[in-house]
Protein backbone atom coordinates (compact mmCIF):
# COMPACT_ATOMS: atom_id res chain seq x y z
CA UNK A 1 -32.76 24.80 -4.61
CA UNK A 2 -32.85 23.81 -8.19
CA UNK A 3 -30.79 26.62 -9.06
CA UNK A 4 -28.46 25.99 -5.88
CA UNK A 5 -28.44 22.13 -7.14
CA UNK A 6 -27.10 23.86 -10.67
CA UNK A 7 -24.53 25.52 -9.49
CA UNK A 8 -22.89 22.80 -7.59
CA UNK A 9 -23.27 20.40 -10.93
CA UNK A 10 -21.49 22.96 -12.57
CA UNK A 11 -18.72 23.72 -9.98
CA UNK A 12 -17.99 19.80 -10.04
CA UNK A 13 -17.27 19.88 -13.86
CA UNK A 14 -15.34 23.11 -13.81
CA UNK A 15 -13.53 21.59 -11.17
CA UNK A 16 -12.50 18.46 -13.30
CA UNK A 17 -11.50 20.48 -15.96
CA UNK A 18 -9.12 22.95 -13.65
CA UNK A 19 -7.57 20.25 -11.82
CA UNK A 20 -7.25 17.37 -14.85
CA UNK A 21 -5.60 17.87 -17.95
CA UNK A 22 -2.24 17.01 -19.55
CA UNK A 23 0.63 19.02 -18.07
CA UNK A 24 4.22 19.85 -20.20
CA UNK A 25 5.94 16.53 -18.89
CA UNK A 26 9.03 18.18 -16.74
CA UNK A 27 9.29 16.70 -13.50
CA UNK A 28 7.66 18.47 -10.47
CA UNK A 29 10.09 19.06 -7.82
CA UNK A 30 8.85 19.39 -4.05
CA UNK A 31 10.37 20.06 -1.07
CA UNK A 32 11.15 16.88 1.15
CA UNK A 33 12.25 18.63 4.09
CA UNK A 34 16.20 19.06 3.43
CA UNK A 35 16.11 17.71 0.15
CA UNK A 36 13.49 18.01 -2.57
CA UNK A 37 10.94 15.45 -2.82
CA UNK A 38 9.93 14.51 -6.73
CA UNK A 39 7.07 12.32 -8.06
CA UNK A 40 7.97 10.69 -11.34
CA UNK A 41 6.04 11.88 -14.17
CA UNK A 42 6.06 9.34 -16.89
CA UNK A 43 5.45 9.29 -20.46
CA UNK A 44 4.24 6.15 -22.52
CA UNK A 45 7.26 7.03 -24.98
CA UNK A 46 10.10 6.83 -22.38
CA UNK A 47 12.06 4.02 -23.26
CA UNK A 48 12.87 2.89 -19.95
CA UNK A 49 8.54 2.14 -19.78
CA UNK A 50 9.19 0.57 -22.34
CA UNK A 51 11.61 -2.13 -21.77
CA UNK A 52 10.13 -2.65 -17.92
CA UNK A 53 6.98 -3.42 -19.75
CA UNK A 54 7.98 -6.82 -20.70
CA UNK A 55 7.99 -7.34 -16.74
CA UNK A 56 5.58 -5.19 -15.53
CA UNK A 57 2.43 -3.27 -15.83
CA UNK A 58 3.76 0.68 -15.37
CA UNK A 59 0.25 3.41 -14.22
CA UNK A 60 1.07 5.99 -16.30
CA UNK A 61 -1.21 8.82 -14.96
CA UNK A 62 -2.80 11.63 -16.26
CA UNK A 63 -1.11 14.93 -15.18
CA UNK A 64 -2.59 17.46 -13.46
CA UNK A 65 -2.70 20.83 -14.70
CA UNK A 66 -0.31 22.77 -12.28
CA UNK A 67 -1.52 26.00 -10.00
CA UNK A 68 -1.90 28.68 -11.80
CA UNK A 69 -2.62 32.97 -11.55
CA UNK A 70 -5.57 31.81 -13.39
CA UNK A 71 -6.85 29.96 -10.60
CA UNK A 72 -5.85 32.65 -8.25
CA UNK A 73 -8.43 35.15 -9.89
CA UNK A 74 -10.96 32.60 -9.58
CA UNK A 75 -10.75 31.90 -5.93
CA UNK A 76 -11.15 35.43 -5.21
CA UNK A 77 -14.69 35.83 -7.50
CA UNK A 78 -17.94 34.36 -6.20
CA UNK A 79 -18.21 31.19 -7.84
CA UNK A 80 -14.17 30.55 -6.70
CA UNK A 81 -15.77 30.74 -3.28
CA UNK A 82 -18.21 27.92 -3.78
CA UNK A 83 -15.45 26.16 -5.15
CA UNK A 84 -14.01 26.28 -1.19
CA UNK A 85 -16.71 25.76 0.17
CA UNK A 86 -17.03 22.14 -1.57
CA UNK A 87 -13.03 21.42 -0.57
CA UNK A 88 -13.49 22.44 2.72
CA UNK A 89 -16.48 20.19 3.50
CA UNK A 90 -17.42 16.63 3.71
CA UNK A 91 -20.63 14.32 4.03
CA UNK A 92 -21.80 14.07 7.40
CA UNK A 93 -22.47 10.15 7.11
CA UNK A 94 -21.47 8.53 3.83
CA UNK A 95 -18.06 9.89 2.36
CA UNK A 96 -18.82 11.11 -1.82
CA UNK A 97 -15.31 9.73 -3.10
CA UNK A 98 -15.97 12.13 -6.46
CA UNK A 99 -15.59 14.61 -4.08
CA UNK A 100 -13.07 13.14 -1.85
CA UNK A 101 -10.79 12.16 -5.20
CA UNK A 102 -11.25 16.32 -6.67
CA UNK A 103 -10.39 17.75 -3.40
CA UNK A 104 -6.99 15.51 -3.58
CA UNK A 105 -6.30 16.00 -6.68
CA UNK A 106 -6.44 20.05 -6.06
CA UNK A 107 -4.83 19.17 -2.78
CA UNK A 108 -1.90 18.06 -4.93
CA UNK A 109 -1.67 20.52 -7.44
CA UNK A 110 -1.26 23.04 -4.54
CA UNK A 111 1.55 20.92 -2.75
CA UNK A 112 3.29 20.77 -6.23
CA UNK A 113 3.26 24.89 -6.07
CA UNK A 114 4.54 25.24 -2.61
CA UNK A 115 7.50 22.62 -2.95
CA UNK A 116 9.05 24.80 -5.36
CA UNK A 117 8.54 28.08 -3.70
CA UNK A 118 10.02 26.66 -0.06
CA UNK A 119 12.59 25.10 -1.80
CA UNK A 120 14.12 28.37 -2.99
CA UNK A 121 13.07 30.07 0.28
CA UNK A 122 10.49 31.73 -0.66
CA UNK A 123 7.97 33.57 1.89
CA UNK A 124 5.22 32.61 0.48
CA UNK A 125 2.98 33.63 3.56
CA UNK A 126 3.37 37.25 3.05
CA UNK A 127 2.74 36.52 -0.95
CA UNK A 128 0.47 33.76 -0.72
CA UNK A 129 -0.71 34.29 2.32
CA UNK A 130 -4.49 33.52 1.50
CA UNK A 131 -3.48 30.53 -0.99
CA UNK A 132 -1.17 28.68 1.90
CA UNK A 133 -4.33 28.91 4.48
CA UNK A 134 -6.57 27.31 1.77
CA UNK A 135 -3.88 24.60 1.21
CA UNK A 136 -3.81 24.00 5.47
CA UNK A 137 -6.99 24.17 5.70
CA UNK A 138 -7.51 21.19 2.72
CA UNK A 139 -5.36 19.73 4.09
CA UNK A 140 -7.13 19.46 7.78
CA UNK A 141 -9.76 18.57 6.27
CA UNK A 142 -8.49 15.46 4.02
CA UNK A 143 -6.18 14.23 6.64
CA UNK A 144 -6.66 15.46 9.89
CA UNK A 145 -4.64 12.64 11.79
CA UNK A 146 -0.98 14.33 10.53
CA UNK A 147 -1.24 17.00 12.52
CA UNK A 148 -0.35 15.17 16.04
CA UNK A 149 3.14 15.13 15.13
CA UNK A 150 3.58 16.88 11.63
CA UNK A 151 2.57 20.88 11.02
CA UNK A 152 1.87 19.54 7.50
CA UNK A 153 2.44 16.95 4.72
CA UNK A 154 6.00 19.28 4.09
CA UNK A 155 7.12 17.97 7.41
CA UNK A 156 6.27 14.11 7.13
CA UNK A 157 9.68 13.61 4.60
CA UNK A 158 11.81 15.46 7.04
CA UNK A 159 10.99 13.13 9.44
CA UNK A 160 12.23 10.23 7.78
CA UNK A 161 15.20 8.42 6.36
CA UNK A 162 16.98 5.44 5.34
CA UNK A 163 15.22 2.21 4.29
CA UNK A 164 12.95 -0.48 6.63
CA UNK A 165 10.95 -3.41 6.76
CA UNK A 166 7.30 -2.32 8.79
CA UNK A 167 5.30 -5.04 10.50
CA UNK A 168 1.68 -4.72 11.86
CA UNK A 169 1.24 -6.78 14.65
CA UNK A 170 -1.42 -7.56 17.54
CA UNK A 171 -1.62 -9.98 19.93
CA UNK A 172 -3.02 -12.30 17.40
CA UNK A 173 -0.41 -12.39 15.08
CA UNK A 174 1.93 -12.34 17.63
CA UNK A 175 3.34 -16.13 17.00
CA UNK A 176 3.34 -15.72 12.81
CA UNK A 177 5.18 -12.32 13.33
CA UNK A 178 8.15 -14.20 15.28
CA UNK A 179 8.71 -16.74 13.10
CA UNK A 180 8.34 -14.21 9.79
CA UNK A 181 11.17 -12.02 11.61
CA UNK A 182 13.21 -15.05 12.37
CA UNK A 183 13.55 -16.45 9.18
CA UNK A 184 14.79 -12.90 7.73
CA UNK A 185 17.64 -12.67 10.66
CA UNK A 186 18.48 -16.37 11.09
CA UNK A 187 18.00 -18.13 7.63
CA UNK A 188 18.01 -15.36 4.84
CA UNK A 189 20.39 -12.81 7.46
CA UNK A 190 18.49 -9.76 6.45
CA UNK A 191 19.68 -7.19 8.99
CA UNK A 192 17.88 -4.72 7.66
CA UNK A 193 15.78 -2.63 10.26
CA UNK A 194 12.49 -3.19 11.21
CA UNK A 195 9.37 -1.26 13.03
CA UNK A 196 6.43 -3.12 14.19
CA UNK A 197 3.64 -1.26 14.64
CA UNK A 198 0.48 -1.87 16.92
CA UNK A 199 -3.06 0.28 16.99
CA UNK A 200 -2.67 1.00 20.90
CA UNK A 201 -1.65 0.14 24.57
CA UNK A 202 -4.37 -3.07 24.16
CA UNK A 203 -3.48 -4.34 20.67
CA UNK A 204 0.20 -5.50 21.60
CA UNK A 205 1.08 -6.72 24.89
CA UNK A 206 4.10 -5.67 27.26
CA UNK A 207 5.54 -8.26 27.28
CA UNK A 208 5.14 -9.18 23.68
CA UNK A 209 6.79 -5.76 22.82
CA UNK A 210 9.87 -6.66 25.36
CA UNK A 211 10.34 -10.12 23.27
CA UNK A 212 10.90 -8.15 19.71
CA UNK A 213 12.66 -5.61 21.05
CA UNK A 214 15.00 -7.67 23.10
CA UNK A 215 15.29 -11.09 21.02
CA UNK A 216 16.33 -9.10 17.96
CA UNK A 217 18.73 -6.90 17.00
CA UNK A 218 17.36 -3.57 15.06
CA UNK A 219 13.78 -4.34 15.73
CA UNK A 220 11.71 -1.83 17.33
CA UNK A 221 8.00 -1.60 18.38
CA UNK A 222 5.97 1.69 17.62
CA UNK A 223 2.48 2.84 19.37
CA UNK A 224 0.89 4.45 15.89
CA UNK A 225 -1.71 6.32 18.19
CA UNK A 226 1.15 8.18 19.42
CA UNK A 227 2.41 9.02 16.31
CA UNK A 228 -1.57 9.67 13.94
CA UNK A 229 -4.32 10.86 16.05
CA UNK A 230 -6.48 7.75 16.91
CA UNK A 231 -9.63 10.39 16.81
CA UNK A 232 -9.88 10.45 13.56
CA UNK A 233 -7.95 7.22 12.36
CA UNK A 234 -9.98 4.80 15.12
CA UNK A 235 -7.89 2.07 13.84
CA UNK A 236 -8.65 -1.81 13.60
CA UNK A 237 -7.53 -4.71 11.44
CA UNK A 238 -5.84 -4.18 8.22
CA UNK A 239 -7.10 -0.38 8.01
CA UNK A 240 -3.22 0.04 9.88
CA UNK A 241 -1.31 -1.06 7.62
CA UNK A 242 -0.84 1.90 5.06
CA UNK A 243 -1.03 4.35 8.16
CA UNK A 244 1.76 2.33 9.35
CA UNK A 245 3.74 2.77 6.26
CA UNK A 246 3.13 6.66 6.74
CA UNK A 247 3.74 6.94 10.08
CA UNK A 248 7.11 4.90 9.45
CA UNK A 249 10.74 6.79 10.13
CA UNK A 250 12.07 4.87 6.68
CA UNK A 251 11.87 7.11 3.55
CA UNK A 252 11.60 3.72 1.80
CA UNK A 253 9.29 1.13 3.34
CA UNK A 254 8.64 -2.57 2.10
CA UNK A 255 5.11 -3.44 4.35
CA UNK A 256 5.06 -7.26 5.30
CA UNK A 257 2.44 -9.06 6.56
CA UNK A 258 3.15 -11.55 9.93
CA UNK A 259 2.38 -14.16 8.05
CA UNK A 260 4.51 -13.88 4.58
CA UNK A 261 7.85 -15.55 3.88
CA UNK A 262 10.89 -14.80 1.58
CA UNK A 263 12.99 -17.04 -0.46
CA UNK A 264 15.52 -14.06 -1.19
CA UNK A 265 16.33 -10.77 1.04
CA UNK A 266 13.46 -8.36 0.66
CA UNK A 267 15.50 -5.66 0.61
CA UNK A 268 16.13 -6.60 -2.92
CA UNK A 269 13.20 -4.73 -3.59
CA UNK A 270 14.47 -1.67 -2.80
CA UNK A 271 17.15 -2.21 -6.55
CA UNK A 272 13.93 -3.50 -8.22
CA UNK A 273 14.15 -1.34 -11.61
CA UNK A 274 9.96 -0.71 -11.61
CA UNK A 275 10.30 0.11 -8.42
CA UNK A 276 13.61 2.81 -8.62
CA UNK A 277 11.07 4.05 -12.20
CA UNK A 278 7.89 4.49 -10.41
CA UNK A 279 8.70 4.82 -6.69
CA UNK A 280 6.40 1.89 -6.01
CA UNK A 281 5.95 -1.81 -6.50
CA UNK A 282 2.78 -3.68 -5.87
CA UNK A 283 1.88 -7.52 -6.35
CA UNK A 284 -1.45 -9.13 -8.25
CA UNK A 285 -3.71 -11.17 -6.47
CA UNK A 286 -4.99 -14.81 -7.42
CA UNK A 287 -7.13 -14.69 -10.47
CA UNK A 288 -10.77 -15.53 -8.87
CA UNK A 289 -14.21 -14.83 -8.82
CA UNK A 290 -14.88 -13.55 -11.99
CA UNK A 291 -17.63 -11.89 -14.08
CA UNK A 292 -17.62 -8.79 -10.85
CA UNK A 293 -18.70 -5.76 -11.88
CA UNK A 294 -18.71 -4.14 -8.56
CA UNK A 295 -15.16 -2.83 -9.20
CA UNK A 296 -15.42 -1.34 -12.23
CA UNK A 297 -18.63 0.63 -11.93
CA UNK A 298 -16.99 1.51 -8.70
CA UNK A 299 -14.37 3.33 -10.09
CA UNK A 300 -16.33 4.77 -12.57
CA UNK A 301 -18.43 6.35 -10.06
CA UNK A 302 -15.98 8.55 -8.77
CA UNK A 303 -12.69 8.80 -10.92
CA UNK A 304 -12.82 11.44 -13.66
CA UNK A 305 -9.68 10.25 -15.28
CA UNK A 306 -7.35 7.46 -14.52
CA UNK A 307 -4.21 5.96 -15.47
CA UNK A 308 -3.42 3.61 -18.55
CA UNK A 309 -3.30 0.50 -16.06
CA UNK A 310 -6.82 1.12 -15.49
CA UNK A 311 -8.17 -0.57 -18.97
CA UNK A 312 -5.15 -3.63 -18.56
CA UNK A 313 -6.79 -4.49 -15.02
CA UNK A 314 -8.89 -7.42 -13.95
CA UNK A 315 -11.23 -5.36 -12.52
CA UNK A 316 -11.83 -3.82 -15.85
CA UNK A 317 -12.16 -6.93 -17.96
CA UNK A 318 -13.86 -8.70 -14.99
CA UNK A 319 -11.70 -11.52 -14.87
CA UNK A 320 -11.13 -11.17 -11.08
CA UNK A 321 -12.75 -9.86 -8.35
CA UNK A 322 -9.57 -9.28 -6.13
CA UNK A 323 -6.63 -7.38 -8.31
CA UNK A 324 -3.98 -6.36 -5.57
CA UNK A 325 -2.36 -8.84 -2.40
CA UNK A 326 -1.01 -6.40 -0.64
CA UNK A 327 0.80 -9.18 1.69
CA UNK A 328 3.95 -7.09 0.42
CA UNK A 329 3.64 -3.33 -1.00
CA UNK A 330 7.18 -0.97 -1.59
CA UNK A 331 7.14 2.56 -1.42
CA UNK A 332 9.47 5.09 -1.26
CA UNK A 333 7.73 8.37 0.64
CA UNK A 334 10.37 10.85 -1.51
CA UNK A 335 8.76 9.91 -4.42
CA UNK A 336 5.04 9.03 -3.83
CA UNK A 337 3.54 10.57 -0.40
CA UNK A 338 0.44 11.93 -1.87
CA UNK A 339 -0.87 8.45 -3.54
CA UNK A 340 0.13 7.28 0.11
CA UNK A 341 -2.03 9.78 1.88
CA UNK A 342 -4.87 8.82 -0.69
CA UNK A 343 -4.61 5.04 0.74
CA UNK A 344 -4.50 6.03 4.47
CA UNK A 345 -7.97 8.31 3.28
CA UNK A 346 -9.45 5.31 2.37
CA UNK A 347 -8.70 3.36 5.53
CA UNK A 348 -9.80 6.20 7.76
CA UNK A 349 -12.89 5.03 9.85
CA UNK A 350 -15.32 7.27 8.17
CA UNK A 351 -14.17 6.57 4.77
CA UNK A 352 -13.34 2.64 5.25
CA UNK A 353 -16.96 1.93 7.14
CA UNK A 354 -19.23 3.55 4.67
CA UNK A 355 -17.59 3.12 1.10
CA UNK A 356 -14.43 1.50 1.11
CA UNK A 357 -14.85 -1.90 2.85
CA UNK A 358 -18.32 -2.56 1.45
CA UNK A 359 -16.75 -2.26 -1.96
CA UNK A 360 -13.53 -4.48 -1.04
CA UNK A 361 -12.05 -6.80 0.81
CA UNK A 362 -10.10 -5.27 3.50
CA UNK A 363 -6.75 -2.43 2.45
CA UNK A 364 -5.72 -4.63 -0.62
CA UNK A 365 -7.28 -2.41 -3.25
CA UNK A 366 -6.69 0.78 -1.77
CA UNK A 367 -3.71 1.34 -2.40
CA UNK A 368 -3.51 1.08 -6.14
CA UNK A 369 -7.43 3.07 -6.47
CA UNK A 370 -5.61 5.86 -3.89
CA UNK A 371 -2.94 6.37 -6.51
CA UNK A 372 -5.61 6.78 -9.12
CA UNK A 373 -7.38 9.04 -7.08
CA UNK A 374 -3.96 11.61 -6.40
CA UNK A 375 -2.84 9.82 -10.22
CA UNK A 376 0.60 9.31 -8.45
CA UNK A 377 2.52 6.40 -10.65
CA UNK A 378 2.96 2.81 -9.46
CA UNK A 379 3.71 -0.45 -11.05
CA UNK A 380 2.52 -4.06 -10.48
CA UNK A 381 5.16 -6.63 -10.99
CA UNK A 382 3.23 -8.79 -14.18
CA UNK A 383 2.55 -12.08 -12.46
CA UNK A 384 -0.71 -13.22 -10.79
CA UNK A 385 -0.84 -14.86 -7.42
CA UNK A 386 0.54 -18.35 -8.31
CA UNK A 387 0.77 -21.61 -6.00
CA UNK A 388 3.41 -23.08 -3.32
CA UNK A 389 2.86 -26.07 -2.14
CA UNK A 390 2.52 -30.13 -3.39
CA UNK A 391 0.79 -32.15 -6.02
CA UNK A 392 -2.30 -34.13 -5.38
CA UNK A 393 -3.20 -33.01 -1.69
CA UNK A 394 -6.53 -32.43 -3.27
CA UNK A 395 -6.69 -35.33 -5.19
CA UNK A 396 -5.36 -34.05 -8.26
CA UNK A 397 -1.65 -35.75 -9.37
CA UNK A 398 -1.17 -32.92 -11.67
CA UNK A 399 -2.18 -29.64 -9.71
CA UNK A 400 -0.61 -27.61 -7.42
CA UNK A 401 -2.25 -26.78 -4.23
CA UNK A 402 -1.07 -24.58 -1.36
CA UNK A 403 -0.41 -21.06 -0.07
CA UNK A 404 -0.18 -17.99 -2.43
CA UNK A 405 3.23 -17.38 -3.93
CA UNK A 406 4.47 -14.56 -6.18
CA UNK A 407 7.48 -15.06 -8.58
CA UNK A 408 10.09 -12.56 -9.35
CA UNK A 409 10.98 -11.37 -12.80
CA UNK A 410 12.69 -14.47 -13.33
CA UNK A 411 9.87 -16.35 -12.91
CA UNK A 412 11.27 -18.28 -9.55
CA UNK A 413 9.60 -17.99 -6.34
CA UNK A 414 10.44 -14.91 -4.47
CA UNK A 415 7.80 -14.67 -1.55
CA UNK A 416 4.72 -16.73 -0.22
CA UNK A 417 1.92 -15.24 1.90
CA UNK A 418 -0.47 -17.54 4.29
CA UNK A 419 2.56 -18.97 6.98
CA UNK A 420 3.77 -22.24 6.57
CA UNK A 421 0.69 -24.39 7.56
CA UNK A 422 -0.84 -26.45 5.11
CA UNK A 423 -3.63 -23.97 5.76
CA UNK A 424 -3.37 -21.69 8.73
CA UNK A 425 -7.43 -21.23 9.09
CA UNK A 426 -8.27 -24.62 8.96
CA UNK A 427 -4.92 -26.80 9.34
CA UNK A 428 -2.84 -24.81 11.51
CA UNK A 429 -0.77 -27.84 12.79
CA UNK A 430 -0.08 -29.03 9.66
CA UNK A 431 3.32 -28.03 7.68
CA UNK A 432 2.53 -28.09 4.07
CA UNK A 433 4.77 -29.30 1.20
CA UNK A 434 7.01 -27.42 -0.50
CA UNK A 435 7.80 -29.08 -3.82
CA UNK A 436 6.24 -27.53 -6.57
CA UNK A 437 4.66 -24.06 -7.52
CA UNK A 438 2.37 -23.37 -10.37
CA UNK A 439 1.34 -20.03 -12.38
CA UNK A 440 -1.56 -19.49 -13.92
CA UNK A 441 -4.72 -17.22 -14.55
CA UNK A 442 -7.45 -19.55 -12.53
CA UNK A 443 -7.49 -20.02 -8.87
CA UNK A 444 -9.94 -22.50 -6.91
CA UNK A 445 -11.16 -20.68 -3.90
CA UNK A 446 -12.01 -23.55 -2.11
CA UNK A 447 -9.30 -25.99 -2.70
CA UNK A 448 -6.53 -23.18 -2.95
CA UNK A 449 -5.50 -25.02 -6.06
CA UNK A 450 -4.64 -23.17 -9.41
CA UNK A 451 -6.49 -25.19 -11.80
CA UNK A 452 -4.03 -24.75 -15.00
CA UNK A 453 -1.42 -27.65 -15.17
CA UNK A 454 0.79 -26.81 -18.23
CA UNK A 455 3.07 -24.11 -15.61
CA UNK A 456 3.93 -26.43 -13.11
CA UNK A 457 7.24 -26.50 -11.59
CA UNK A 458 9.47 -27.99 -8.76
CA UNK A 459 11.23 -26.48 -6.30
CA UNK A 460 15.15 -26.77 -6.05
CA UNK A 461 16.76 -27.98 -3.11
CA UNK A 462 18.17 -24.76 -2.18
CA UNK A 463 14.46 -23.55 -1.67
CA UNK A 464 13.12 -26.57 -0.57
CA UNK A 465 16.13 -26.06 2.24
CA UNK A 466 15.29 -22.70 2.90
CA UNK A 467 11.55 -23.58 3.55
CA UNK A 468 12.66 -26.36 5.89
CA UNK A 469 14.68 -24.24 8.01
CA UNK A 470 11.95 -22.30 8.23
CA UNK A 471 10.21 -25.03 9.54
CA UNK A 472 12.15 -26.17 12.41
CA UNK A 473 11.93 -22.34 13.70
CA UNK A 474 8.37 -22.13 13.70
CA UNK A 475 9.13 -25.59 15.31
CA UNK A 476 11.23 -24.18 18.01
CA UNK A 477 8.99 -21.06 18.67
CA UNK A 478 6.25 -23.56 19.57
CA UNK A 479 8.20 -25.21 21.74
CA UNK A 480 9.44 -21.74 23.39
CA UNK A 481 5.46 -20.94 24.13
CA UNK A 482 4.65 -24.21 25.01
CA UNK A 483 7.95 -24.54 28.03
CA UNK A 484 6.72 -20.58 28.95
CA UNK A 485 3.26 -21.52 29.32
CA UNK A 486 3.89 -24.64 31.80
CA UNK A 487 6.66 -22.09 33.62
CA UNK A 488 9.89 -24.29 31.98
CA UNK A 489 13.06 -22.20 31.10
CA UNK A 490 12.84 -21.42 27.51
CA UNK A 491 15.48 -21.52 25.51
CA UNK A 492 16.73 -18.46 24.25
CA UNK A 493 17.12 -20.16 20.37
């Protein structure tokens, strides 16, 4: 045993230092179906990191060393063996996310070599035949739910095109998810398509399904257990939404929660220059509840190497105890599948159960840790969760206090997450103000106040506009459910 206990210590660093190192910095082109799918590879002295830096925080990660004859020869000798052996398994109870994040990375390094080769039509069963089963049968075992609809992760891109907005939506956010969709069509005319996803037959009634589908134009509804197998997913709450985002037809997907607003199309997202750079674009969460270590040993518990946003993070200084809001999260598939397929690992029902959700709150972290875990590049827009909302409803003339907001590059309000109630858990009924929004690096839990006064600013009256015509349709879809509920004729508007 000790000697068995040895060997496996050993295989683990051998492992690390195979699959991490610095590669030669060309970009690594895979297949993407009909086209070629290409993750960015980024170097700190790229001028174009550079100048987004003033803006944003760009992961630059470490590059994995790519497949090699080298690693061939090894699979075939007796140690190479116990090497599969440890990809091929898992923990029966509690998921080892060391183990989970080596057998990605390798994962990767062997979708980076077949791209390539079934790009240029190679056969690379007949000359790789023993390589390709290895890479299938990784594959089953790190993400198991593909293979309802996809053969593998090759086929996922060829499944997909064009650009979308994806909802997740039960019965119970049913009512925010109406207004949210009727504010893009109506106020800010965003036509662009959207798919609302629900877990299964129970999550999303019939006749709440008809409504979206038949009160809007381009809106669809989508059953994800027909799409990932529910078996292994066993989906419930927020674990959906990057599963959602996978199971999506849009190459290029901007994830919305029912309850967030826009002051400006989303689809502007999709030109956002960090976002065209990196393939993705994430938002920061309030700044609260610091002096948490949880996070950081956390990560060091299980990542071998990481990206340079790793030491800039809040986690890392322990300034915050929540880094990511992942109210809104923009990803284009082309360019970053395998960080998604990280995420979705982490919100599998194993995996979310035992580690991930007793380490965070909910999906919002795991989508920036299941990049570092693949180190696939992303980029957080550099602006914490700020304020919308009025002075001095917590007795405070000077502070702004209200629902969390998140600024563009030009430092003006771009979207708002929370609905419009003054507080939808605990004043649902009551509209909040609009006038003011503040930035800053100290939230108040409790009062939802940021507690630094010397960013304060008001709203114009083109926003304030925007917010109130928001209103008065959130107004009207009361009124809809209210006339359907006593068996009135609801009006259609």
């Amino acid at each position: 045993m000790v000697l068995l206990h040895t060997i496996v210590n050993y295989q683990y660093l051998l492992l690390i230092a195979t699959c991490v190192a610095f590669a030669n910095g060309e970009n690594q082109e895979v297949l993407n179906g009909n086209g070629v799918m290409l993750e960015p590879v980024l170097l700190a002295n790229d001028s174009d990191i550079i100048h987004l830096s003033n803006d944003y925080d760009i992961a630059i990660p470490q590059l994995l060393t790519p497949w090699s004859n080298t690693d061939d020869m090894l699979m075939t000798s007796s140690l190479g063996q116990l090497f599969v052996s440890e990809l091929l398994t898992e923990e029966e109870i509690v998921p080892d996310f060391r183990r989970l994040t080596n057998q990605q990375r390798v994962y990767k390094t062997l979708f980076q070599k077949f791209g390539p080769m079934l790009a240029t039509g190679v056969n690379f069963q007949e000359t790789d035949e023993k390589l390709w089963n290895l890479f299938q049968s990784l594959e089953k075992t790190l993400y198991p739910w593909i293979h309802t609809s996809f053969k593998s992760s090759f086929d996922i891109a060829k499944s997909t095109n064009g650009a979308g907005i994806v909802f997740c939506v039960g019965d119970n956010h049913y009512a925010h998810a109406v207004s949210s969709i009727r504010a893009l069509r109506e106020v800010l005319n965003s036509q662009i398509p959207i798919e609302i996803f629900y877990i299964d037959e129970g999550d999303l009634s019939p006749a709440n399904r008809q409504y979206f589908e038949t009160k809007f134009t381009n809106v669809k509804t989508v059953d994800i257990s027909q799409i990932l197998d529910p078996k292994w997913t066993k989906l419930g709450g927020w674990a959906i939404k990057p599963f959602a985002m996978l199971a999506s037809s849009f190459t290029e997907v901007i994830l919305i929660d029912a309850d967030v607003y826009f002051l400006r199309k989303p689809e502007d997202l999709f030109s956002d220059p960090a976002y065209l750079k990196t393939g993705t674009l994430f938002f920061y969460d309030r700044t609260i509840l610091p002096n948490w270590t949880k996070g950081r040993d956390w990560l060091l518990s299980f990542l071998p190497s990481y990206s340079t946003q790793i030491s800039r993070s809040r986690w890392w200084s322990l300034t915050s105890s929540h880094e990511q809001e992942s109210g809104v999260v923009v990803i284009n598939k082309s360019k970053s599948l395998l960080g998604l397929l990280s995420s979705c690992k982490m919100n599998a029902k194993k995996e979310r159960d035992e580690v991930t959700y007793k380490h965070v709150h909910g999906d919002k972290e795991t989508f920036w840790v299941g990049y570092e875990m693949t180190q696939t590049p992303y980029a957080f827009m550099k602006s914490y969760g700020a304020a919308l909302g009025g002075l001095a409803r917590e007795g405070d003339t000077k502070r702004v206090c209200g629902n969390q907001l998140h600024v563009g590059t030009d430092g003006r309000p771009f979207w708002w997450n929370g609905g419009l109630a003054r507080d939808k858990n605990r004043h649902a009924e009551e509209y909040t103000e609009y006038t003011h929004f503040a930035t800053g690096n100290n939230w108040e839990f409790t009062t939802n106040c940021i507690q630094e006064t010397d960013h304060v600013y008001q709203t114009t009256p083109e926003e304030q506009h925007i917010v109130e015509r928001f209103i008065q349709i959130d107004k009207v879809r009361k009124e809809e459910e209210l006339m359907a509920k006593n068996g009135s004729v609801v009006n259609p508007k």
